[in-house]
N, C-alpha and C. Protein backbone atom coordinates (compact mmCIF):
# COMPACT_ATOMS: atom_id res chain seq x y z
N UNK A 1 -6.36 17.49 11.20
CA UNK A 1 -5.69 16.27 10.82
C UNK A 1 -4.66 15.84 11.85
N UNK A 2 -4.50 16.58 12.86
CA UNK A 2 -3.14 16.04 13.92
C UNK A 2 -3.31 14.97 14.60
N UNK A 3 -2.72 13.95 15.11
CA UNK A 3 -3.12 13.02 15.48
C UNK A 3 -3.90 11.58 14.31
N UNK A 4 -3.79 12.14 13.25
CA UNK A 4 -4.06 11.04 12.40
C UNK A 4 -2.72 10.91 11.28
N UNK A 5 -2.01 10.27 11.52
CA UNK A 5 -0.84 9.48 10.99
C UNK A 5 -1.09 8.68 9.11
N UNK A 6 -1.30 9.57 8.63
CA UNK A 6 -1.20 8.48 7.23
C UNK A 6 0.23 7.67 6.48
N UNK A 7 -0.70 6.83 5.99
CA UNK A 7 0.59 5.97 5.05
C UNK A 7 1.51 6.83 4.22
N UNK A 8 2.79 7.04 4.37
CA UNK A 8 3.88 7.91 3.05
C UNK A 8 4.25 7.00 2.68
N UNK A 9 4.59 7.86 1.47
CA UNK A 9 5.41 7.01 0.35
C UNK A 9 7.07 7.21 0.71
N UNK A 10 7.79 6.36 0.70
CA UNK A 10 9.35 6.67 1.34
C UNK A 10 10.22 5.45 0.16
N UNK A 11 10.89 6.73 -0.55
CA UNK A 11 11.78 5.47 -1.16
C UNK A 11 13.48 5.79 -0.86
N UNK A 12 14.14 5.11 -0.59
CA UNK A 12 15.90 5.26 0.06
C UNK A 12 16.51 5.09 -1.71
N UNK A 13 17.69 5.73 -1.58
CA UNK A 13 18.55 5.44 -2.55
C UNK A 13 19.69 5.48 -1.99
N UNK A 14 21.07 4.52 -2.69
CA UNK A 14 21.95 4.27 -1.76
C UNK A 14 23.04 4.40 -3.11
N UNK A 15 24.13 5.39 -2.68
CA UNK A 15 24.87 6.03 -3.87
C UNK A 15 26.43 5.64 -3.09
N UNK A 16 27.20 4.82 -4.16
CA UNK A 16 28.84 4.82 -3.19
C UNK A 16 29.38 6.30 -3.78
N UNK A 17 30.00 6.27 -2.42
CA UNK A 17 30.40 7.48 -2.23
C UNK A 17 32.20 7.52 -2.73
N UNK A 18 32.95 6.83 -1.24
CA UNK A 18 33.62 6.04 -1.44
C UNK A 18 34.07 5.28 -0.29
N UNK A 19 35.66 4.41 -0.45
CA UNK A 19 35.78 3.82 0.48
C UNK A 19 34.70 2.56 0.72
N UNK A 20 34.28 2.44 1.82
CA UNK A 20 33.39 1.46 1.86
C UNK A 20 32.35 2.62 2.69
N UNK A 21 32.42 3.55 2.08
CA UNK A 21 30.87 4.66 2.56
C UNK A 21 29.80 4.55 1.56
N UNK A 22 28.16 4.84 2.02
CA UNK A 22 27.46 5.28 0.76
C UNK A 22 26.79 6.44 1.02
N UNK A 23 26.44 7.00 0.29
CA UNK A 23 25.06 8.41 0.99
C UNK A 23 23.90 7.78 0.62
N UNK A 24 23.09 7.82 1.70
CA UNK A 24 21.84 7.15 2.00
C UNK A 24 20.80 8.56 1.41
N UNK A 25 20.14 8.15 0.50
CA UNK A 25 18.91 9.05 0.71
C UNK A 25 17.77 8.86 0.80
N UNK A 26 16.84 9.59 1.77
CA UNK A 26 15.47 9.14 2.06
C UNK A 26 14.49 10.23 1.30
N UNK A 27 13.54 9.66 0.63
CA UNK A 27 12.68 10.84 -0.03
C UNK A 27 11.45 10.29 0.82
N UNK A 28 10.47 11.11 1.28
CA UNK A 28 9.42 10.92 1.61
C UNK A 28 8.61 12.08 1.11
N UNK A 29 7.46 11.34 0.79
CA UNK A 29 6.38 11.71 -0.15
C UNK A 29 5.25 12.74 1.24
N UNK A 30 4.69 13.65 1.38
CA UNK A 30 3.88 14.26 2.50
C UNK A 30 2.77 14.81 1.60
N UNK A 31 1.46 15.05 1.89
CA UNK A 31 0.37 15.45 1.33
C UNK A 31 -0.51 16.61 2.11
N UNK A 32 0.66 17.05 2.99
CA UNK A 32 0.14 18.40 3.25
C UNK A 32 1.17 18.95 3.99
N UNK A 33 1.06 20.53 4.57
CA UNK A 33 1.84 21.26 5.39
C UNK A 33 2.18 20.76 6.51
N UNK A 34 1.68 20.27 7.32
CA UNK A 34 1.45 19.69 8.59
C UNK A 34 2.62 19.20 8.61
N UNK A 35 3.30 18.60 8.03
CA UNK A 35 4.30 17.81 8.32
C UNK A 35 5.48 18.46 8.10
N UNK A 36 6.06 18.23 8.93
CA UNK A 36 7.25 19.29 9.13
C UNK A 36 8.47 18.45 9.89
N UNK A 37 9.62 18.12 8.41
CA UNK A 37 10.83 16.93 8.69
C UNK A 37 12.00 17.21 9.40
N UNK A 38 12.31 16.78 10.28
CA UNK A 38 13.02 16.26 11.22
C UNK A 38 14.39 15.82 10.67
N UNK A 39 15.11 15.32 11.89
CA UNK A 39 16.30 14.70 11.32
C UNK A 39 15.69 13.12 10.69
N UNK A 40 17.69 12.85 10.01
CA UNK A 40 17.58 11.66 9.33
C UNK A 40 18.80 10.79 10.39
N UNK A 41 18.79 9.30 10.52
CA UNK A 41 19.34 9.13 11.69
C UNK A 41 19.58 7.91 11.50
N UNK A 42 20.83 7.38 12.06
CA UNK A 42 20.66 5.59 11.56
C UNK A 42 20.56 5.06 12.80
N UNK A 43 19.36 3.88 12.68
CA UNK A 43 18.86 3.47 13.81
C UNK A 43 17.69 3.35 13.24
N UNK A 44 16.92 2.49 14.43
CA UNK A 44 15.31 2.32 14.16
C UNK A 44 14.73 2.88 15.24
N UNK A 45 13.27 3.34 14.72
CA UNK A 45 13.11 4.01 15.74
C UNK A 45 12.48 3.25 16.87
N UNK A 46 12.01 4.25 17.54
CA UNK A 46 11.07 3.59 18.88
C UNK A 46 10.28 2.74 19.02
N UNK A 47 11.18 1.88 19.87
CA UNK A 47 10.08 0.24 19.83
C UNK A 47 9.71 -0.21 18.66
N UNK A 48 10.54 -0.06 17.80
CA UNK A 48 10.41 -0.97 16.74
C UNK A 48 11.87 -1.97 17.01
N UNK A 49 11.12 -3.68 17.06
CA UNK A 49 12.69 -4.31 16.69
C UNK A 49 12.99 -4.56 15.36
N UNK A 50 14.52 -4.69 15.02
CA UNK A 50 15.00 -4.87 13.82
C UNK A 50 15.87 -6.39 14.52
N UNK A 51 16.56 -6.75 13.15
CA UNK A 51 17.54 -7.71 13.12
C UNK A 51 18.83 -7.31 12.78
N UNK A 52 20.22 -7.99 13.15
CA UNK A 52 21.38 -7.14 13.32
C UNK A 52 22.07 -7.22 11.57
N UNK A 53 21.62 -8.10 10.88
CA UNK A 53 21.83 -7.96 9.42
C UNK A 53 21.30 -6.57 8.17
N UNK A 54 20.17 -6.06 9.25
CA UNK A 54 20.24 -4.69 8.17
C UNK A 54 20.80 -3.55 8.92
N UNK A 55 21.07 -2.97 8.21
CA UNK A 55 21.28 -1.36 8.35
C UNK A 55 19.83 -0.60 8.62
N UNK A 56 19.65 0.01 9.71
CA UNK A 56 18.43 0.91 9.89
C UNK A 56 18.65 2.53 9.94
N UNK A 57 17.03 3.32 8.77
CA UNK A 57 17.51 4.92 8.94
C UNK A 57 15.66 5.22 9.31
N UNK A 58 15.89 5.85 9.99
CA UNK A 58 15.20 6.69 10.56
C UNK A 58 14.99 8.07 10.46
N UNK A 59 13.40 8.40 9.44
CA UNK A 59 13.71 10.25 9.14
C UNK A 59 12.17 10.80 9.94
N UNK A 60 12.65 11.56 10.76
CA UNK A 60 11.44 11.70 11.73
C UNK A 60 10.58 12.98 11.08
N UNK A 61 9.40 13.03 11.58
CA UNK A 61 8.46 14.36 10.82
C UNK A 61 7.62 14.77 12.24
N UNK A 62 7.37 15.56 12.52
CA UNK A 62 6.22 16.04 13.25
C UNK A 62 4.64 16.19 13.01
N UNK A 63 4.07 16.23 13.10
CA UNK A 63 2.91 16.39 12.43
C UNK A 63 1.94 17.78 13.47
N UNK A 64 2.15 19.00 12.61
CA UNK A 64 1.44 20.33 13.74
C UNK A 64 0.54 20.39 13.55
N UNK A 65 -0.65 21.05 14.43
CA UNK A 65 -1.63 21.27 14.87
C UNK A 65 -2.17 22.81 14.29
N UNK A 66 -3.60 23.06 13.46
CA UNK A 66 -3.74 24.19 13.02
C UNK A 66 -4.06 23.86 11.64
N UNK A 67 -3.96 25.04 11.04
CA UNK A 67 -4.52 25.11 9.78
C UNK A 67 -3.00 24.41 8.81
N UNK A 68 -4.06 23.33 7.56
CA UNK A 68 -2.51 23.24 6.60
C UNK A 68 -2.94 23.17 5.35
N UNK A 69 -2.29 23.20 4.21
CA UNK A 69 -2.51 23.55 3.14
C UNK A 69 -2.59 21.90 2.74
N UNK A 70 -3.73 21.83 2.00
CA UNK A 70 -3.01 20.39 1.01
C UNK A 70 -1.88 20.29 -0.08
N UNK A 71 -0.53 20.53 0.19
CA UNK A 71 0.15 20.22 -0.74
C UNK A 71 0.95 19.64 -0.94
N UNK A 72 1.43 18.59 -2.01
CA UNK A 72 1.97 17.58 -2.08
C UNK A 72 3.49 17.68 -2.79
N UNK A 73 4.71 17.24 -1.30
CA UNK A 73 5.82 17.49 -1.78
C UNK A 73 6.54 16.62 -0.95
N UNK A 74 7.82 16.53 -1.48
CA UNK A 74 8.82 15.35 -1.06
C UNK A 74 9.95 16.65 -0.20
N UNK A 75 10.09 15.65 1.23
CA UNK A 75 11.05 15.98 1.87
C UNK A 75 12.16 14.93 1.40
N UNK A 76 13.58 15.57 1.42
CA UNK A 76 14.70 14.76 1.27
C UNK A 76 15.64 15.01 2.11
N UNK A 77 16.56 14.07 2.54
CA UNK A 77 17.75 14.22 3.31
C UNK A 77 18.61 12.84 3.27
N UNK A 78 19.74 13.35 2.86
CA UNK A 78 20.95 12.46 2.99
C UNK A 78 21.68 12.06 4.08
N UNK A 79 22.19 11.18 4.21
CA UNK A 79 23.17 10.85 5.33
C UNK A 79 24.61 9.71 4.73
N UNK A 80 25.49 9.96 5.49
CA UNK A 80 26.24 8.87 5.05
C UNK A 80 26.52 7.43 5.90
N UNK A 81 26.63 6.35 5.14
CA UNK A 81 26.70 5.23 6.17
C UNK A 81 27.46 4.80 5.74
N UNK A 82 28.29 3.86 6.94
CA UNK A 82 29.17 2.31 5.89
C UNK A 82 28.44 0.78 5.47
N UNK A 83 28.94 0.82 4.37
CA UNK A 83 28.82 -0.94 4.16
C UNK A 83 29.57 -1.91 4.84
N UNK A 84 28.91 -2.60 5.32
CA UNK A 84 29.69 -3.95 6.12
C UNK A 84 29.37 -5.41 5.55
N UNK A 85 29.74 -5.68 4.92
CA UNK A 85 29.06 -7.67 4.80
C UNK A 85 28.07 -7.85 5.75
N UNK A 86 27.88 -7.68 6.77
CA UNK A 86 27.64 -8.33 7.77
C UNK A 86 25.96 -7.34 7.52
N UNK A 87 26.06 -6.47 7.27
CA UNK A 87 24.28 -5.70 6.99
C UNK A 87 24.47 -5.46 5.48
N UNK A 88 24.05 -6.15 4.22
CA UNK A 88 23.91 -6.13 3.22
C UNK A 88 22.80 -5.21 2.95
N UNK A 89 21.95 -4.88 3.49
CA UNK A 89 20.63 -4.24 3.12
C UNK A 89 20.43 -3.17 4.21
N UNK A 90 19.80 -2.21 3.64
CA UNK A 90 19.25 -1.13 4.55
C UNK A 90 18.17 -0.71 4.53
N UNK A 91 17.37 -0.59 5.54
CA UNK A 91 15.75 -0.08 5.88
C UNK A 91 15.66 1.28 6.14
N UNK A 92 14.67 1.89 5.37
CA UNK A 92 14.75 3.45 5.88
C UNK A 92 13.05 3.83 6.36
N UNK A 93 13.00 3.85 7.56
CA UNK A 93 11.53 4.15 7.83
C UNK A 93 11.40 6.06 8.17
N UNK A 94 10.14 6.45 8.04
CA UNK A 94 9.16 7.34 7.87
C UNK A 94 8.69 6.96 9.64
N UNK A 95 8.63 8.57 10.39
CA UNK A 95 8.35 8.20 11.62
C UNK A 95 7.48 9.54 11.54
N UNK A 96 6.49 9.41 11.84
CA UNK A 96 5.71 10.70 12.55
C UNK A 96 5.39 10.90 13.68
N UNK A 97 5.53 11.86 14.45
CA UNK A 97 5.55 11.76 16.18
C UNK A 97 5.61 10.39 16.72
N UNK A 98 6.25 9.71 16.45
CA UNK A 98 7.03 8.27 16.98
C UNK A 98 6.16 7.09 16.28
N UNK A 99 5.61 7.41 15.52
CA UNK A 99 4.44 6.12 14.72
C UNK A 99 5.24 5.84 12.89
N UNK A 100 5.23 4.72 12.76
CA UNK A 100 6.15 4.18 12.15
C UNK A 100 5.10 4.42 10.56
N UNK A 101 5.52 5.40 9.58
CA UNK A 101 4.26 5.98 8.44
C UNK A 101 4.73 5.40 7.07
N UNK A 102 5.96 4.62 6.69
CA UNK A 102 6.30 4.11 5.68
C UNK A 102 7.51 3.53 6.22
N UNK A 103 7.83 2.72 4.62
CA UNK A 103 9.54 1.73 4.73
C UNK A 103 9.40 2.10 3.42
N UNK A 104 10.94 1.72 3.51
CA UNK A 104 11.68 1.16 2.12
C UNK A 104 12.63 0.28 2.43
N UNK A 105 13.03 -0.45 1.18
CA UNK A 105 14.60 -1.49 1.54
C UNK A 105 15.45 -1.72 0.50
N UNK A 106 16.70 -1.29 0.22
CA UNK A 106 17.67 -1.65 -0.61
C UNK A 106 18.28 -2.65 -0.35
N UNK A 107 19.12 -3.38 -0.84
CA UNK A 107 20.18 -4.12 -0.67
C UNK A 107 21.27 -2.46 -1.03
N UNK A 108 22.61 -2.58 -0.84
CA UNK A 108 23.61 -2.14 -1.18
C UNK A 108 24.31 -2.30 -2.68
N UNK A 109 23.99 -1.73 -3.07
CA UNK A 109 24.60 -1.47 -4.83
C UNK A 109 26.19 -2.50 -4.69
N UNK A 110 26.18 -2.91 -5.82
CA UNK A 110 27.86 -2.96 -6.23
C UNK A 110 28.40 -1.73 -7.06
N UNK A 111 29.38 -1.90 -6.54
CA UNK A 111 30.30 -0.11 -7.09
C UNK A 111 30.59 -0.61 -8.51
């Protein structure tokens, strides 16, 4: 399966923390061993353009080579970000060896 990139499921949740912080969380959905998660990162990734009104997160995965089990489990990882007016919404993409494998998009909760 290496080298073949499937669609995940990736959903963000965005929790105030405080201040004008939130903890960002990215769940992504994986359907076998192979995939093996990376950091979580704000930014978009590679050669992808964005626009300066959202917030972008980025949770990278590898995808190894060899034998893998089919089994189906959610990687998670938090990060913290600020809210600004100015990026009301945040995008959290799913990257597998640099290929862009899901989104999600919140707006920012009211506290």
């Amino acid at each position: 399966m290496a080298g073949d990139v499937q669609k995940l499921k990736v959903q963000l949740a965005l929790k105030w923390a405080h201040g004008n912080i939130y903890d960002a969380t990215v769940s992504v959905t994986v359907t076998d061993s192979c995939y093996v998660a990376g950091d979580l990162r704000v930014g978009l990734p590679p050669g992808t353009l964005g626009v300066p009104e959202i917030e972008y997160l980025t949770f990278n995965f590898t995808l190894k080579s060899g034998p893998c089990s089919e089994i189906v489990k959610t990687e998670e990882k938090t990060i913290q970000i600020s809210f600004s007016p100015a990026k009301p919404t945040v995008t959290a993409f799913a990257v597998v060896d640099g290929k862009v494998a899901g989104q999600d998009a919140k707006p920012f909760p009211k506290r």
